[in-house]
N, C-alpha and C. Protein backbone atom coordinates (compact mmCIF):
# COMPACT_ATOMS: atom_id res chain seq x y z
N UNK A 1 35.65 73.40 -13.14
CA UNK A 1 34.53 74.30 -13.20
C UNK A 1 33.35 73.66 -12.46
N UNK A 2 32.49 74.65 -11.68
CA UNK A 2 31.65 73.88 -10.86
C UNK A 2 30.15 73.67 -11.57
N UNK A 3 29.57 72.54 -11.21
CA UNK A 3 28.64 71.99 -12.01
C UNK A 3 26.99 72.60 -11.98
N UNK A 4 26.82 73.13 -12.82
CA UNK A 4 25.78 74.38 -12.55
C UNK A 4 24.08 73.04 -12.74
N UNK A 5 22.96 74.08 -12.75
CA UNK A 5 21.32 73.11 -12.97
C UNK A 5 21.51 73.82 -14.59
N UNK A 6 20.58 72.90 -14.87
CA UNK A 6 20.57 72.53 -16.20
C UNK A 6 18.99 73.13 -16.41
N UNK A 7 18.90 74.59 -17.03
CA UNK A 7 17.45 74.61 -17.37
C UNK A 7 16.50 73.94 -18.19
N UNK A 8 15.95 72.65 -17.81
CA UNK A 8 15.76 71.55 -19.43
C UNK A 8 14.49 72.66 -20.21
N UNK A 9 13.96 73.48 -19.96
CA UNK A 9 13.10 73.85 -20.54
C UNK A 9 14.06 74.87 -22.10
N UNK A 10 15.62 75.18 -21.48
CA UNK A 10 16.11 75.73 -22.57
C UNK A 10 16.39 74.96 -23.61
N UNK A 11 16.77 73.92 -23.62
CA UNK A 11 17.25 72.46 -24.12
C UNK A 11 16.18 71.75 -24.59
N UNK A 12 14.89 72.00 -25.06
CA UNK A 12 13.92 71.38 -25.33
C UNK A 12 13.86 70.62 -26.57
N UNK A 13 14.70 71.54 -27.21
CA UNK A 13 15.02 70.77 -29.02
C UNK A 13 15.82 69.52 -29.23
N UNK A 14 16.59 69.26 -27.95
CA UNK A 14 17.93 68.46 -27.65
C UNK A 14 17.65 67.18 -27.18
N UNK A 15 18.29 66.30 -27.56
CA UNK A 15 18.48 65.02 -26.78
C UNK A 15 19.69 64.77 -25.83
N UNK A 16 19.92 65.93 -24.95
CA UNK A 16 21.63 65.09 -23.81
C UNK A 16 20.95 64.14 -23.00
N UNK A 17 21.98 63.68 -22.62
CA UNK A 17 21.43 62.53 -21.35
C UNK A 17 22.51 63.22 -19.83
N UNK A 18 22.31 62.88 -19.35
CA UNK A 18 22.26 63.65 -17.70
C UNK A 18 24.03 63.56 -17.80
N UNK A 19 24.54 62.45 -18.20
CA UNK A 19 25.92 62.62 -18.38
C UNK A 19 26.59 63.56 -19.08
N UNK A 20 26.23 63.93 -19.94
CA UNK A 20 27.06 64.76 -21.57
C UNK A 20 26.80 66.11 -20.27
N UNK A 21 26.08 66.54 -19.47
CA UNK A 21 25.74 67.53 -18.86
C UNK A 21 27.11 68.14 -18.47
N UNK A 22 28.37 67.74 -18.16
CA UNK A 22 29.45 67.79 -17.22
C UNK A 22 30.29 67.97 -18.29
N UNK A 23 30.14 67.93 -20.24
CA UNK A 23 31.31 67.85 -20.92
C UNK A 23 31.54 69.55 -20.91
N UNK A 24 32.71 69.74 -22.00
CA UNK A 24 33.13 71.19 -22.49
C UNK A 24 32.02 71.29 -23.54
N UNK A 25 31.60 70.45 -24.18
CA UNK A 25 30.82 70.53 -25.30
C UNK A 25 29.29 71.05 -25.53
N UNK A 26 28.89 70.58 -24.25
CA UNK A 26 27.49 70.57 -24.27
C UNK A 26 27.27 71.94 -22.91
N UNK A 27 28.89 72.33 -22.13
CA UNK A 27 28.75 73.33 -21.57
C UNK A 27 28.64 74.58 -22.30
N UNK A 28 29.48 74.55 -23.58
CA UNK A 28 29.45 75.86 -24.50
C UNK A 28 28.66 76.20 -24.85
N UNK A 29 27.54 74.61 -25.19
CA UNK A 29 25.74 75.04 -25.70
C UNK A 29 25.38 75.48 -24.89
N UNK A 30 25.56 75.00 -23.50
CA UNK A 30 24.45 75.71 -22.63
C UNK A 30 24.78 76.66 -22.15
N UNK A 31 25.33 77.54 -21.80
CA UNK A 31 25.89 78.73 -22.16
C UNK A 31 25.66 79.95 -22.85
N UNK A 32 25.60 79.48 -24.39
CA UNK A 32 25.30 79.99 -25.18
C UNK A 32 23.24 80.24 -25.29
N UNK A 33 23.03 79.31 -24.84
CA UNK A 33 20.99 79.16 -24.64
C UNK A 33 20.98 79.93 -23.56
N UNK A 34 21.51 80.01 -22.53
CA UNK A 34 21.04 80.72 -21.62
C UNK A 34 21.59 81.97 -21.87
N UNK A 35 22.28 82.87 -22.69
CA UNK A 35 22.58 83.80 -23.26
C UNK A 35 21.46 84.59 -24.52
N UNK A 36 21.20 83.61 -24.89
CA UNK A 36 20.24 83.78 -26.10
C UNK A 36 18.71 83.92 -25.38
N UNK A 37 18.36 82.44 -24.71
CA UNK A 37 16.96 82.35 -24.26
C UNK A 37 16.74 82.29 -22.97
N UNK A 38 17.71 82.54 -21.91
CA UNK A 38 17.60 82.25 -20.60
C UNK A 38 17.07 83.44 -19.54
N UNK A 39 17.07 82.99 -18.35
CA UNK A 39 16.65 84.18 -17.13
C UNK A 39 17.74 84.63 -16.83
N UNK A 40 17.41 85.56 -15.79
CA UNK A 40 18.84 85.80 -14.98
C UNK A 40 18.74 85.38 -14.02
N UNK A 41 17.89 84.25 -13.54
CA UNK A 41 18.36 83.32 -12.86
C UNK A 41 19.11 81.99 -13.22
N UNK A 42 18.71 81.71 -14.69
CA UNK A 42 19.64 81.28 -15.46
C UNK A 42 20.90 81.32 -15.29
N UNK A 43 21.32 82.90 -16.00
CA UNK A 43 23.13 83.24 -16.14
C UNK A 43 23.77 83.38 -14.43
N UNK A 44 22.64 83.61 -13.83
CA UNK A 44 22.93 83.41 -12.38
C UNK A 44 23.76 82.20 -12.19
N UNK A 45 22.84 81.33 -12.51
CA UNK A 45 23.37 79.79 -11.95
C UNK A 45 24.77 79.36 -12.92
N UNK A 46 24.68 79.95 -14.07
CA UNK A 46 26.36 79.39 -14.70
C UNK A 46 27.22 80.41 -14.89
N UNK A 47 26.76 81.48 -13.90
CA UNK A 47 27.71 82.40 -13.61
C UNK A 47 29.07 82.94 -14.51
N UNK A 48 29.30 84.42 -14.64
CA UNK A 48 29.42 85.21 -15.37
C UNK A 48 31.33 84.51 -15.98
N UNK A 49 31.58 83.97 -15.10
CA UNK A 49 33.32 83.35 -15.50
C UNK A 49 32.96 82.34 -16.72
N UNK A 50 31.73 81.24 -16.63
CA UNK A 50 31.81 80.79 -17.57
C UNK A 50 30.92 81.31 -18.69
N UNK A 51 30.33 82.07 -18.58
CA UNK A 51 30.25 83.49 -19.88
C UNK A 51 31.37 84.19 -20.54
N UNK A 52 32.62 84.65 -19.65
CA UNK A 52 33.64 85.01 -20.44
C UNK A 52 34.22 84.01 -20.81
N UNK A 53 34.54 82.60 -20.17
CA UNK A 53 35.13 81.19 -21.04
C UNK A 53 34.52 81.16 -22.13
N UNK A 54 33.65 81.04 -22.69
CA UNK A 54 33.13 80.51 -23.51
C UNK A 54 33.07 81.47 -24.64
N UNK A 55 32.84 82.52 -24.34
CA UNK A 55 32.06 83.75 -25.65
C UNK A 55 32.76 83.60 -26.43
N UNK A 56 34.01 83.66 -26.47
CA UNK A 56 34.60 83.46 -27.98
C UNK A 56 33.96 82.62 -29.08
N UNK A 57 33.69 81.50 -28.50
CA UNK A 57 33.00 79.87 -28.81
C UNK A 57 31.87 79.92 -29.17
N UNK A 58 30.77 81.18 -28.56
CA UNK A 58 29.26 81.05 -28.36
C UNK A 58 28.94 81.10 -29.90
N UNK A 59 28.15 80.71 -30.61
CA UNK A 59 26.94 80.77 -31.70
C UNK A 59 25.96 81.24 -30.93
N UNK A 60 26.28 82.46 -30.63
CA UNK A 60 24.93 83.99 -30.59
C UNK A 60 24.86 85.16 -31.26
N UNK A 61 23.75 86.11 -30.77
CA UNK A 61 23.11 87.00 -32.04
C UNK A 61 24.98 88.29 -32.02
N UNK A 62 24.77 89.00 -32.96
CA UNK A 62 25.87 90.17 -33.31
C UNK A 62 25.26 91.09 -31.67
N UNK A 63 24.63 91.16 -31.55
CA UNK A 63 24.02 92.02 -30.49
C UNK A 63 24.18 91.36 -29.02
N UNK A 64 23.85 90.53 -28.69
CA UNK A 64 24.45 89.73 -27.62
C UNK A 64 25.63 89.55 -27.67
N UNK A 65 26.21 89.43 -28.40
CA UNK A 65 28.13 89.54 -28.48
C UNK A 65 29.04 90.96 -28.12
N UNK A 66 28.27 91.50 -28.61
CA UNK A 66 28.66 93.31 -28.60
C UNK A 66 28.54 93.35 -26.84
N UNK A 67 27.43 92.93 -26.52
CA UNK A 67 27.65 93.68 -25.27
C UNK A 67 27.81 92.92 -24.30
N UNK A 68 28.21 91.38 -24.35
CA UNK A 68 28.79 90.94 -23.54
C UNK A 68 30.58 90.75 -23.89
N UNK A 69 30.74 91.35 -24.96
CA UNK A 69 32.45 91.90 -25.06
C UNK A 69 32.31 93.32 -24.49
N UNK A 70 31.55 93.95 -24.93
CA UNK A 70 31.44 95.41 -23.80
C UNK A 70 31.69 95.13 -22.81
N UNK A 71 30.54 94.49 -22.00
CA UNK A 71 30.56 94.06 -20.11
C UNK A 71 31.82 93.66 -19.95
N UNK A 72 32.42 92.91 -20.17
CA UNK A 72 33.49 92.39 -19.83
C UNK A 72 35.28 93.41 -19.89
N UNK A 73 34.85 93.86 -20.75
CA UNK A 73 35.80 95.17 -21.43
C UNK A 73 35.98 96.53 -20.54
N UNK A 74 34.60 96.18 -19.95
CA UNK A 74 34.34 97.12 -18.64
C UNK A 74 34.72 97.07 -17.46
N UNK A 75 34.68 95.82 -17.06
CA UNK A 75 34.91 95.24 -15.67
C UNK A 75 36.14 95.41 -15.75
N UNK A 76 37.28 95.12 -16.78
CA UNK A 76 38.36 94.81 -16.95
C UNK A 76 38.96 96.25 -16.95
N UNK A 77 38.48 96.89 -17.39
CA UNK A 77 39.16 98.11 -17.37
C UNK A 77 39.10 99.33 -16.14
């Protein structure tokens, strides 16, 4: 998976260090923040494939879930 920018202003509560940036772990968080609190230049930059990787995984709102299983449900169909 290709290595996206890191919005630190979403991540403000967090302590990663520039390494953890590249795990599965700290990709699902960020992911999930830029889903919740991000731009769409944000979801731009970690692009919509690793939005459907992850959603299963995400800790986001009932409402952000709904309709990014919609979007996707859409495209697909």
């Amino acid at each position: 998976m290709k290595t996206f920018f890191v919005n630190k202003s979403l991540i403000w509560d967090y302590d990663f260090s520039e390494e953890e940036y590249g795990t599965e772990k700290f990709r699902k968080f960020y992911v999930g923040r830029v889903l919740m609190r991000g731009t769409d230049v944000d979801l731009k930059e970690v692009g919509l494939e690793a939005v459907r990787r992850y959603l299963p995984d995400l800790d986001i709102s009932r409402d952000k879930r709904e309709f990014w299983e919609w979007y996707f449900a859409r495209k697909a169909g």
